[in-house]
Each structure stands twice: as C-alpha cells, then as structure tokens.
N, C-alpha and C. Protein backbone atom coordinates (compact mmCIF):
# COMPACT_ATOMS: atom_id res chain seq x y z
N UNK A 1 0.85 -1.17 0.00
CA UNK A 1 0.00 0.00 0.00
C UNK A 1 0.90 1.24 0.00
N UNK A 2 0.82 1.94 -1.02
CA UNK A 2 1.36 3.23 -0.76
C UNK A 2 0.99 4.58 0.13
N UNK A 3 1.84 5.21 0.77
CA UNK A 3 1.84 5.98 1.26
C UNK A 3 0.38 7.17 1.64
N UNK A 4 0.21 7.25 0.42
CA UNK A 4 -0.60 8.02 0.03
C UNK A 4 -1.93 7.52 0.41
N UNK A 5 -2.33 5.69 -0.69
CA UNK A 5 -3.24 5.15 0.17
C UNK A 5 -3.69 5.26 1.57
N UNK A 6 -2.61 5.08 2.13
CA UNK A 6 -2.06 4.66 3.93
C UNK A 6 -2.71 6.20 4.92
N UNK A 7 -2.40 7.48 4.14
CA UNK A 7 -3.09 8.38 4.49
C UNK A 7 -4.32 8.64 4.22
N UNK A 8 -5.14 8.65 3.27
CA UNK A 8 -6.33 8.29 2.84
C UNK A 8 -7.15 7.43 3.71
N UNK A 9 -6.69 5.98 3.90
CA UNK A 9 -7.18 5.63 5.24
C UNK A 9 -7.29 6.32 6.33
N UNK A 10 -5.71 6.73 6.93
CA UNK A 10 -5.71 7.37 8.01
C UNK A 10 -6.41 8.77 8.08
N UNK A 11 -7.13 9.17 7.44
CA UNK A 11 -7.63 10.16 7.39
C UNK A 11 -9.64 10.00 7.55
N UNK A 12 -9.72 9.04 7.10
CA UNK A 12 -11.05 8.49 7.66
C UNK A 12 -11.01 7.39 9.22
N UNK A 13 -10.03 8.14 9.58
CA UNK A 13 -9.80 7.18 10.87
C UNK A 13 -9.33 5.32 11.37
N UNK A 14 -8.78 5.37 10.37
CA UNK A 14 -8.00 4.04 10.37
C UNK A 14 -6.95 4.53 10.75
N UNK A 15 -7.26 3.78 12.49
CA UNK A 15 -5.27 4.15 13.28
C UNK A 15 -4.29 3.35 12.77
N UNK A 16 -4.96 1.92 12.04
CA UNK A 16 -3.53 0.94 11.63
C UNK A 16 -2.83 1.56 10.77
N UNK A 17 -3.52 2.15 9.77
CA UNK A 17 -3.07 2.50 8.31
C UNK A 17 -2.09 3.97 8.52
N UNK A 18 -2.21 4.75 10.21
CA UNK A 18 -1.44 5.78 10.51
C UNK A 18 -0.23 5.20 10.99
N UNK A 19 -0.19 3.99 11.93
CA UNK A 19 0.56 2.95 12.62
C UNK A 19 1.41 2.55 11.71
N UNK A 20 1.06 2.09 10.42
CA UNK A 20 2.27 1.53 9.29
C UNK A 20 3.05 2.98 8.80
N UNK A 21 2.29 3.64 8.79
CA UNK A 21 3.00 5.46 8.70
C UNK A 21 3.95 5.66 9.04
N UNK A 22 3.38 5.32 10.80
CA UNK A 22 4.85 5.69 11.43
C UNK A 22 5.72 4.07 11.52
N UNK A 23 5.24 3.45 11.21
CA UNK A 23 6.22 2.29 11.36
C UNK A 23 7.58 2.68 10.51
N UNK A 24 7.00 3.13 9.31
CA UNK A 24 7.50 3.35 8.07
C UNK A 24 8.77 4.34 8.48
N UNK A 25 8.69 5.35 8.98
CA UNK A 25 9.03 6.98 9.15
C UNK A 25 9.46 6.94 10.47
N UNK A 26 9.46 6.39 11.85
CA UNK A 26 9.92 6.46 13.21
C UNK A 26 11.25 6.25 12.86
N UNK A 27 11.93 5.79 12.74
CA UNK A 27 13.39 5.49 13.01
C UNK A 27 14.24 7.18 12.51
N UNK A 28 13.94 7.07 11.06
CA UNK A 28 14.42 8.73 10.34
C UNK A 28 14.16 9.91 11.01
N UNK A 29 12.52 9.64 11.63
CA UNK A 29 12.66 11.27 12.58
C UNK A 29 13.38 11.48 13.60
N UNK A 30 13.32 9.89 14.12
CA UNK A 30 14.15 9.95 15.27
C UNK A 30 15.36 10.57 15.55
N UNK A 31 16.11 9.60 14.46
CA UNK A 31 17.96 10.12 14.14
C UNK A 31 17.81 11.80 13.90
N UNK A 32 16.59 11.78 13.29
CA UNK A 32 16.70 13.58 12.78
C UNK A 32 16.60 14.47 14.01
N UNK A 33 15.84 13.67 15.07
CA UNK A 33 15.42 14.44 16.37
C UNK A 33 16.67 14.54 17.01
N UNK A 34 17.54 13.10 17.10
CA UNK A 34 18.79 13.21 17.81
C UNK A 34 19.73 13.91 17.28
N UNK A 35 19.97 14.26 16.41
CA UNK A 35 21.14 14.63 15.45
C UNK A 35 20.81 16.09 16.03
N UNK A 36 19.61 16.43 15.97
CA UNK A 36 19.21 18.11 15.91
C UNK A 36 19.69 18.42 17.81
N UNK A 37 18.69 17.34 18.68
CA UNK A 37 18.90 17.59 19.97
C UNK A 37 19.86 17.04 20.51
N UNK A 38 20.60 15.92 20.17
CA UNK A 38 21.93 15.60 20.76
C UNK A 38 21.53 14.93 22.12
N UNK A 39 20.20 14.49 22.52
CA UNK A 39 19.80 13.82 23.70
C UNK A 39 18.58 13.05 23.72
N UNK A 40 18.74 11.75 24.07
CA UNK A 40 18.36 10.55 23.71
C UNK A 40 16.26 11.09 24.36
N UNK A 41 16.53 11.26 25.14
CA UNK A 41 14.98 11.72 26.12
C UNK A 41 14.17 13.13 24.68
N UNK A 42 15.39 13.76 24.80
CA UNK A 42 14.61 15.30 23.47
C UNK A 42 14.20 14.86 22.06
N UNK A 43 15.33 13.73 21.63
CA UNK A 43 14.85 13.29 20.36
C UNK A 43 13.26 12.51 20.37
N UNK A 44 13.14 11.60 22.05
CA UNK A 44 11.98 11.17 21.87
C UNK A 44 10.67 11.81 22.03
N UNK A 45 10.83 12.94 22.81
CA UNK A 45 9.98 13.82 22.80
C UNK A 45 9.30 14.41 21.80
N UNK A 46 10.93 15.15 20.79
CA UNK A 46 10.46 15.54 19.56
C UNK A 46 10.06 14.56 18.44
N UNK A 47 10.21 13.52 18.82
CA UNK A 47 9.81 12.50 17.66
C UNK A 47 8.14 11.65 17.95
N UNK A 48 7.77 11.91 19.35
CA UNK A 48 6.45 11.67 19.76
C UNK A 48 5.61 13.17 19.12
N UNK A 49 6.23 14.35 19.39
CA UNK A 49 5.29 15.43 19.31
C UNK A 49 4.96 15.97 17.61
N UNK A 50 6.17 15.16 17.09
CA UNK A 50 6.15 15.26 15.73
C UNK A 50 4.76 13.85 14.81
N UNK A 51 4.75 13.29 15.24
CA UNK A 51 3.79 12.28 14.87
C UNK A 51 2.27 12.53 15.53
N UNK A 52 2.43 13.37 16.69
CA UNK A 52 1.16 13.57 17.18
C UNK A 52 0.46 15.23 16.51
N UNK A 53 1.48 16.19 15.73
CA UNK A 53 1.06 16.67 14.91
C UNK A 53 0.39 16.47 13.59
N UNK A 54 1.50 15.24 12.83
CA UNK A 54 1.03 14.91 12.14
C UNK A 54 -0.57 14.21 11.79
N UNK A 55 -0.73 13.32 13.56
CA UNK A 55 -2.03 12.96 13.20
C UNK A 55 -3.08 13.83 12.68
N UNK A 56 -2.85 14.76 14.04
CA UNK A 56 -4.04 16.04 14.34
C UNK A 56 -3.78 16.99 12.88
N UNK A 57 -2.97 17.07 12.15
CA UNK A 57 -2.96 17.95 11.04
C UNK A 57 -3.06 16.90 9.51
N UNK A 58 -3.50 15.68 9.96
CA UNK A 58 -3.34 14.94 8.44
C UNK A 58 -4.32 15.15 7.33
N UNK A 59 -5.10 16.08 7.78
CA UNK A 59 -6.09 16.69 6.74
C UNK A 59 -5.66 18.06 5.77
N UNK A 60 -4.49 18.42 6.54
CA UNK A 60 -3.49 19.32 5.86
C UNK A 60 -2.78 18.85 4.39
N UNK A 61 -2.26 17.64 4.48
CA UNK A 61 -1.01 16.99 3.49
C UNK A 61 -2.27 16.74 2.63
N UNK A 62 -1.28 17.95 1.54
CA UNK A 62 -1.95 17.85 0.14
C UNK A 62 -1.18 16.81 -0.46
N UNK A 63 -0.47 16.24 -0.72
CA UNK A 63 0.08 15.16 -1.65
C UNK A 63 1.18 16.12 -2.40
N UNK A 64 1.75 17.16 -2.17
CA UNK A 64 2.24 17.61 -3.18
C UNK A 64 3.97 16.83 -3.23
N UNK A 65 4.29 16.68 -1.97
CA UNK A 65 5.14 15.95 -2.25
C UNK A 65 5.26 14.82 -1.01
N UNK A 66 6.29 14.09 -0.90
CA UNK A 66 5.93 12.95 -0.63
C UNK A 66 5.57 12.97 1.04
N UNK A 67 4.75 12.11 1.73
CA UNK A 67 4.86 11.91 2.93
C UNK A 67 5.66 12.46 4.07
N UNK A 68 7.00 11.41 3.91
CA UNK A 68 8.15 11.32 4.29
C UNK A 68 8.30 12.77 4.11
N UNK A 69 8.45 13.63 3.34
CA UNK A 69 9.12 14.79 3.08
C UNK A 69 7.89 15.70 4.26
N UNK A 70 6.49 15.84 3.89
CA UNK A 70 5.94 16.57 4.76
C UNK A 70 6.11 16.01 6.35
N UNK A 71 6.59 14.63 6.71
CA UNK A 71 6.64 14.63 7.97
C UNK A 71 8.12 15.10 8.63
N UNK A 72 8.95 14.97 7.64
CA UNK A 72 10.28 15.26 8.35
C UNK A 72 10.22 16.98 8.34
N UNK A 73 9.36 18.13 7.69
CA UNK A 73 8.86 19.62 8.23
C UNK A 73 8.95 19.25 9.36
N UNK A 74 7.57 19.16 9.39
CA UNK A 74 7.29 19.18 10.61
C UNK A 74 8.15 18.39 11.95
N UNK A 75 8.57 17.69 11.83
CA UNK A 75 9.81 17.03 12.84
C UNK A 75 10.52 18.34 12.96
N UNK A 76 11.13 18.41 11.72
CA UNK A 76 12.15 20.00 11.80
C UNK A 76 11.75 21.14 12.51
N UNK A 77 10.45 21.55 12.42
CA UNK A 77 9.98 22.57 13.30
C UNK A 77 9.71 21.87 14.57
N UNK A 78 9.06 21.31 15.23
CA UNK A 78 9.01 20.57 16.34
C UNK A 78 10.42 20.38 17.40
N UNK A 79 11.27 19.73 16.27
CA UNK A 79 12.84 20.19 17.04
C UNK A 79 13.37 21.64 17.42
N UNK A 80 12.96 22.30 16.16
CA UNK A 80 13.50 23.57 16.14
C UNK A 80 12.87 24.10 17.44
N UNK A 81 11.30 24.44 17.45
CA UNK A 81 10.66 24.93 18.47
C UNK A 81 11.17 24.05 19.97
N UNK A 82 11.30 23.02 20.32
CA UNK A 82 11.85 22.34 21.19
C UNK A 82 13.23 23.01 21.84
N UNK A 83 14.05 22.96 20.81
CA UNK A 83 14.87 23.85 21.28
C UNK A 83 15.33 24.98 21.55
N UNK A 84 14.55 25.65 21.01
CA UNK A 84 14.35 27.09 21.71
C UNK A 84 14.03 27.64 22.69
N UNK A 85 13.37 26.46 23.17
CA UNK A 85 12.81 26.37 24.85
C UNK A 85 13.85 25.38 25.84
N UNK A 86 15.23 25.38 25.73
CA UNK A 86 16.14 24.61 26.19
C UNK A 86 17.33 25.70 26.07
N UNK A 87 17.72 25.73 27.16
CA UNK A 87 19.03 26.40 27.38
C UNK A 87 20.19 26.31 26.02
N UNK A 88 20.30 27.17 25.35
CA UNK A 88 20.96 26.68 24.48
C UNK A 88 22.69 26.67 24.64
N UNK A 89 23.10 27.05 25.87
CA UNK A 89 24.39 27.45 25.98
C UNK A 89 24.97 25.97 26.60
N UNK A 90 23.79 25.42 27.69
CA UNK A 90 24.26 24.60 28.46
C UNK A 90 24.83 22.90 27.70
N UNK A 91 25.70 22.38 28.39
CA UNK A 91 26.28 21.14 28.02
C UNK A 91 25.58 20.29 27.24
N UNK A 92 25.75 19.65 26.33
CA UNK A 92 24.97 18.75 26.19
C UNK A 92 25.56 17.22 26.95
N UNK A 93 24.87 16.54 27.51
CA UNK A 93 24.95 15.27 28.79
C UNK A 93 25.68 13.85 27.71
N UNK A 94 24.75 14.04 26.09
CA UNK A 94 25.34 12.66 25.87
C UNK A 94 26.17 12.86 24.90
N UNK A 95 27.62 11.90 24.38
CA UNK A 95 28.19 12.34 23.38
C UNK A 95 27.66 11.71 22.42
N UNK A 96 28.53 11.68 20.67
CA UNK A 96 28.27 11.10 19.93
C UNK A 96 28.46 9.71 19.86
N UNK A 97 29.07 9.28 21.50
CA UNK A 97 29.44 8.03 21.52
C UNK A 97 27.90 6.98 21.57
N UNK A 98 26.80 8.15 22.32
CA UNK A 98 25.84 7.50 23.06
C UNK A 98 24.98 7.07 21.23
N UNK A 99 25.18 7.80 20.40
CA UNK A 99 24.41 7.29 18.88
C UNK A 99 25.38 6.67 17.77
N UNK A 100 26.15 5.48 18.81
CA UNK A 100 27.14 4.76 18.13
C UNK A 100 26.14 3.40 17.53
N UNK A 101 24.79 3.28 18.39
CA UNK A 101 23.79 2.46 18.26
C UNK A 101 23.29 2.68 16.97
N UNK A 102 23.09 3.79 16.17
CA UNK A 102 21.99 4.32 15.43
C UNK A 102 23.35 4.16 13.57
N UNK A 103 24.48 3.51 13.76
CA UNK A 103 25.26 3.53 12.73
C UNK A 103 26.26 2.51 13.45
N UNK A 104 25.69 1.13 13.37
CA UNK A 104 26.50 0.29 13.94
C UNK A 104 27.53 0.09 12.56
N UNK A 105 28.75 -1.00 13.25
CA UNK A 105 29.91 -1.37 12.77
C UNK A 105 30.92 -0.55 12.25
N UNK A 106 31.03 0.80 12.60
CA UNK A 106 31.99 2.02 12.72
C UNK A 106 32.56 1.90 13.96
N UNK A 107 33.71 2.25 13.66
CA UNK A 107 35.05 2.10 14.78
C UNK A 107 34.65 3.49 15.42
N UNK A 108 34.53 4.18 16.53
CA UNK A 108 34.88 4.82 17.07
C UNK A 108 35.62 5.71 16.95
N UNK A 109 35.47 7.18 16.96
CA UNK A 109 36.56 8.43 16.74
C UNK A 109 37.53 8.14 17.96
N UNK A 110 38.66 8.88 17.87
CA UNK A 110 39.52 9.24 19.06
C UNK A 110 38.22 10.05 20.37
N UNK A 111 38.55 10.30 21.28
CA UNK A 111 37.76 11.00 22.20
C UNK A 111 38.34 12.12 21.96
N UNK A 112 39.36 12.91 21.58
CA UNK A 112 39.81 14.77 21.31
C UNK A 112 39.55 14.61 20.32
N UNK A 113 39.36 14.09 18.61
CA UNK A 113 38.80 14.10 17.71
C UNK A 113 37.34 14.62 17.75
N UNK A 114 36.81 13.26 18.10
CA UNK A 114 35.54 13.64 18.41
C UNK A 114 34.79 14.60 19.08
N UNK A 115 35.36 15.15 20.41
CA UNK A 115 35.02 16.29 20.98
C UNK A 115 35.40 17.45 20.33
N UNK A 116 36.21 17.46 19.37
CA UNK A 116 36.66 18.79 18.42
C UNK A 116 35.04 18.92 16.86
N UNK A 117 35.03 17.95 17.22
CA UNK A 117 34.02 17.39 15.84
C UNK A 117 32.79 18.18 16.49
N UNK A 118 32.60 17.68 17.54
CA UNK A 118 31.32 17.73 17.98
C UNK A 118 30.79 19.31 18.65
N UNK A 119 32.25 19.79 19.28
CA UNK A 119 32.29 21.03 19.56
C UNK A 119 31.96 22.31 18.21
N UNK A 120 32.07 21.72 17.23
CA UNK A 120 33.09 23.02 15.91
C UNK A 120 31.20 22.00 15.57
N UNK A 121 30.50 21.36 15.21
CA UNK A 121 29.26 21.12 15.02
C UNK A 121 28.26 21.86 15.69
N UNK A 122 28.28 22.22 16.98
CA UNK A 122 27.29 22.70 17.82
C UNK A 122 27.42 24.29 17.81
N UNK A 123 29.22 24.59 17.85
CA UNK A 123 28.90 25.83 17.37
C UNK A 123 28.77 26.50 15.91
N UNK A 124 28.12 26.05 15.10
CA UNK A 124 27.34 26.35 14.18
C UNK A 124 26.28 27.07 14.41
N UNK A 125 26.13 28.35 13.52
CA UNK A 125 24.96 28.86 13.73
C UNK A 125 23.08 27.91 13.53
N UNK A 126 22.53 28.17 14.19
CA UNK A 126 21.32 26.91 13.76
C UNK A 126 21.13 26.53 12.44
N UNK A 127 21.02 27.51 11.39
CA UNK A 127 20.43 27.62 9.99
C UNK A 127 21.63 26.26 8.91
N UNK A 128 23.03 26.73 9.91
CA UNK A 128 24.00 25.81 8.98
C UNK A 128 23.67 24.35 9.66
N UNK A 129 23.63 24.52 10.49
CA UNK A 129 23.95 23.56 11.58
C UNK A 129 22.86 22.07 10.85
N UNK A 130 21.52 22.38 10.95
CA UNK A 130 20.20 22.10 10.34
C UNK A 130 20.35 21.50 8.97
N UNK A 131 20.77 22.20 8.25
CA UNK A 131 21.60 22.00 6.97
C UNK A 131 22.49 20.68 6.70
N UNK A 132 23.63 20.64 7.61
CA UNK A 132 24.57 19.83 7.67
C UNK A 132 24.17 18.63 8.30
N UNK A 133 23.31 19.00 9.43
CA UNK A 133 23.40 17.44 9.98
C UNK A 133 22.07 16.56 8.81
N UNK A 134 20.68 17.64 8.58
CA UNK A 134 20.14 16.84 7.50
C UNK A 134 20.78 16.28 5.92
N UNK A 135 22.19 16.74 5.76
CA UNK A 135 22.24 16.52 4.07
C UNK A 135 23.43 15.48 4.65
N UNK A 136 24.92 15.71 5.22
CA UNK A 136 25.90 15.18 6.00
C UNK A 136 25.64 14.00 6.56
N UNK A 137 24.74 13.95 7.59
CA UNK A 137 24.54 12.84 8.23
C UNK A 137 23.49 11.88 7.88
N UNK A 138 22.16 12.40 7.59
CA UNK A 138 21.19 12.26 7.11
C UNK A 138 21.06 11.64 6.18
N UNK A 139 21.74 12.23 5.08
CA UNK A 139 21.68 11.42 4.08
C UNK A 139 20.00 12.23 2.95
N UNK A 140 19.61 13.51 2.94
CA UNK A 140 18.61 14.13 2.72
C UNK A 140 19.03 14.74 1.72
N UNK A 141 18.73 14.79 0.84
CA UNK A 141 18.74 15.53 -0.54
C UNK A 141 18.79 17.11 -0.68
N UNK A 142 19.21 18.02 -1.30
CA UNK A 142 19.24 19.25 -0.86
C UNK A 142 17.03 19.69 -1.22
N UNK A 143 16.67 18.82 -2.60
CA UNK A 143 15.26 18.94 -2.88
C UNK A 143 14.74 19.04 -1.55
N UNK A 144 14.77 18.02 -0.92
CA UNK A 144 14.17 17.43 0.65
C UNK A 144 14.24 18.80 1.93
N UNK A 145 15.70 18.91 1.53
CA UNK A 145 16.36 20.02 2.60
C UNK A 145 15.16 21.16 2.49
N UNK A 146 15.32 21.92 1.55
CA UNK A 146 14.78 22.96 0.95
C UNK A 146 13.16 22.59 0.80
N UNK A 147 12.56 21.61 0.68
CA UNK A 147 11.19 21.72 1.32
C UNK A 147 10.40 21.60 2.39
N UNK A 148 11.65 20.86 3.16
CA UNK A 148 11.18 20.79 5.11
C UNK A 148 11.24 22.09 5.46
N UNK A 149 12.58 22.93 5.17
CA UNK A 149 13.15 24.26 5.56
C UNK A 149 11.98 25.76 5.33
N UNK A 150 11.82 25.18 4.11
CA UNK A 150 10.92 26.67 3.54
C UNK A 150 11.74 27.42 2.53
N UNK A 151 13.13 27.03 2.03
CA UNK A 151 13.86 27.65 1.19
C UNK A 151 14.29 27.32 0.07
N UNK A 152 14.62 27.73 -0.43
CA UNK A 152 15.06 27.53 -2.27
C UNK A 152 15.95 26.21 -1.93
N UNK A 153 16.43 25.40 -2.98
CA UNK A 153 17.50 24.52 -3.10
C UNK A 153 17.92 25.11 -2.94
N UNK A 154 19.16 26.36 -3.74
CA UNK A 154 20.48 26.91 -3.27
C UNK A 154 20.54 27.21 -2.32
N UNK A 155 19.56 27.68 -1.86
CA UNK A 155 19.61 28.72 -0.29
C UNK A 155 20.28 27.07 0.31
N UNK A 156 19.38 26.04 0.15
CA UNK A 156 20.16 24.84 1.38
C UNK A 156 21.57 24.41 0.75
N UNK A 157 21.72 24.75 -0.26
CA UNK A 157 23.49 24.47 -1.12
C UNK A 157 24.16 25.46 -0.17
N UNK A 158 23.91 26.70 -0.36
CA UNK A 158 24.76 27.48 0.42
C UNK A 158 24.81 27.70 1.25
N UNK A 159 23.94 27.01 2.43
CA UNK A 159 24.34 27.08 3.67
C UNK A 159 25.14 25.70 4.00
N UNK A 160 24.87 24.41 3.22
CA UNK A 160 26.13 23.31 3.21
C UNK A 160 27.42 24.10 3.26
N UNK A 161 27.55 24.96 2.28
CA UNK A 161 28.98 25.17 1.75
C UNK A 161 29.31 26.17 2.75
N UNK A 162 28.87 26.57 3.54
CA UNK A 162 28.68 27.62 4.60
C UNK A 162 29.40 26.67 6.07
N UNK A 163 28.74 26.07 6.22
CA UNK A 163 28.50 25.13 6.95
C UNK A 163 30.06 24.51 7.14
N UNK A 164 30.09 23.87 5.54
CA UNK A 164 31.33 22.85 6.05
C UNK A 164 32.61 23.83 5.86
N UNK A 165 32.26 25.12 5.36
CA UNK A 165 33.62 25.93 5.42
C UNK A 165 34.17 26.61 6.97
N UNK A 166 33.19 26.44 7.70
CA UNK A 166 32.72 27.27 9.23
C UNK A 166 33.61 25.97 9.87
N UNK A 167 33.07 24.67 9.67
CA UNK A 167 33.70 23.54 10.05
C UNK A 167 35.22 23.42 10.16
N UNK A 168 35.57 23.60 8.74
CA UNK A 168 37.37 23.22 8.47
C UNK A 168 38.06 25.17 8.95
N UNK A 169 37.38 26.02 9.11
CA UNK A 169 38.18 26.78 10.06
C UNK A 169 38.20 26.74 11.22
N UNK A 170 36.64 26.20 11.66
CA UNK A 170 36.76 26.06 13.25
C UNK A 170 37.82 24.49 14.27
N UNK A 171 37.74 23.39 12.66
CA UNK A 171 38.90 22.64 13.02
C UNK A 171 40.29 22.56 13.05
N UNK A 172 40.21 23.44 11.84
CA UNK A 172 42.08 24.20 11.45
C UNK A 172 42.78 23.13 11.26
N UNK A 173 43.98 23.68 10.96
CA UNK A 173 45.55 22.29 11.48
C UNK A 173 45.39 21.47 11.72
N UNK A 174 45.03 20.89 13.05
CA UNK A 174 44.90 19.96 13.92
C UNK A 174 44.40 18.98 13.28
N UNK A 175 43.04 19.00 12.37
CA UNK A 175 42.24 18.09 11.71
C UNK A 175 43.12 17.45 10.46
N UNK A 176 44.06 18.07 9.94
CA UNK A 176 44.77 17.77 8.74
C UNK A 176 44.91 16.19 8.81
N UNK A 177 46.04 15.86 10.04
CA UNK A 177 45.91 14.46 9.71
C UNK A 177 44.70 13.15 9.39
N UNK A 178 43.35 13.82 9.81
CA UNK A 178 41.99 13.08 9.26
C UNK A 178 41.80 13.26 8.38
N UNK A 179 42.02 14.35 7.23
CA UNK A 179 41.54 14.67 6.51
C UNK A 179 42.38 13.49 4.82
C-alpha cells in the first residue's frame, strides 16, 4: 500500500493505516530528532510530538510531495521549536558516543577528535547547523532540505557550503591528519 493510500485511510480514521505510517518513518525522525537535539529523552519527545502533529494535522497533506518529506517539516519545526525552549548554551549530557547504536559497525573516533568534531558542530549557527546534519549525516537531498526548511535549493546548497567551510576553520591544522 502506498503511502498516500495509507493516508487516505488514516484520514477516515484508520489508526492501523497511521501505525504503518509511522512504522514506516519512526526510526528517520528519530535520528533527525537526535542529530538536531543531541539527547536521547529530546529526540523522543520531539519524535512523539512530531507524529502527534502529524495525526491532528493529516487533513493538511496535500500530496504535493511525498509523505516522508511533509513529515520530516514538521519534525524539523518541532525540534526547532523544542529547542528554543532549552538552554541553548548549556552542556549537552550525551556524546556522539551515546548514537554509536543508530550507525552500527563504525570504529569509534579518538575521544579529542571527536570532541573537536562535535564542539566546531554545535557551534554552528542553527540555519547551517540544520543544513549539515540533515544533508551530512542524514543522508537528505538538498530537494528534501529545501522543502522541510521553507527555502530555495540553493539557499540549502549554500548554507552546506557555509556550513562545512565554518567547520574546516573552526577545526584548522589539527584536523589535517583526518583529513
């Protein structure tokens, strides 16, 4: 059953046919929730509050483009708004060690690697930041980028290139030998 079907149901109130929805789509918002919040409890939050929009707004999704694409918006705003209401200065508790689960059979960074990685990532302004971890990590298309976001393709090209240039100055020297 396609997607589309699957909403169609779910829209005359068939919870299964919303249930294979998210069967479908839970794992991706998730990583998208963690990647954005960096904490295992925020991603689930934002990844519960993101599906419970979607229910309550599924009379919204025109079909214009795919599912997947209108639910990962809304995830994106849901995170976004999430975190705006969270200290944004303060520590974050888990490292990237704790989403070694979510990309098994990778060796492990150094621990000063990684904390340089992760540091020169967070301080990113949001707009790049958003950018990078959806196209970088994600694995999201700049099309995709640019219709969750609200912005042109280039606009999400140039904040990549923004992004990973902010990166290799804020890593400098030091990173050479990874590179």
């Amino acid at each position: 059953m396609t997607d589309i079907e699957l909403v169609e149901r779910a829209r005359n109130g068939d919870q299964a046919a919303f249930r294979a929805l998210y069967d479908k789509n839970v794992d991706r918002i998730y990583r998208l929730s963690y990647r954005m919040a960096g904490e295992d409890d925020l991603a689930r939050d934002f990844t519960q509050e993101a599906f419970l929009r979607a229910w309550q707004r599924l009379d919204q999704f025109r079909g214009d483009a795919a599912f997947s694409t209108w639910l990962h918006s809304i995830a994106v705003s849901v995170a976004l708004n999430g975190l705006r209401k969270v200290d944004r200065h303060r520590k974050r508790e888990r490292s990237l060690e704790d989403a070694a689960h979510l990309t098994p059979g990778k060796r492990p960074a150094e621990p000063e690697v990684r904390d340089r990685v992760e540091a020169a990532v967070e301080g990113l302004p949001e707009m790049y930041r958003t950018v990078f971890l959806m196209h970088d990590l994600e694995g999201y298309s700049h099309g995709e980028i640019a219709e969750t976001l609200g912005v042109a393709e280039g606009t999400s090209k140039a904040r990549l290139f923004r992004a990973r240039a902010k990166l290799r100055e804020a890593l400098g020297d030091a990173m050479q030998e990874y590179v």
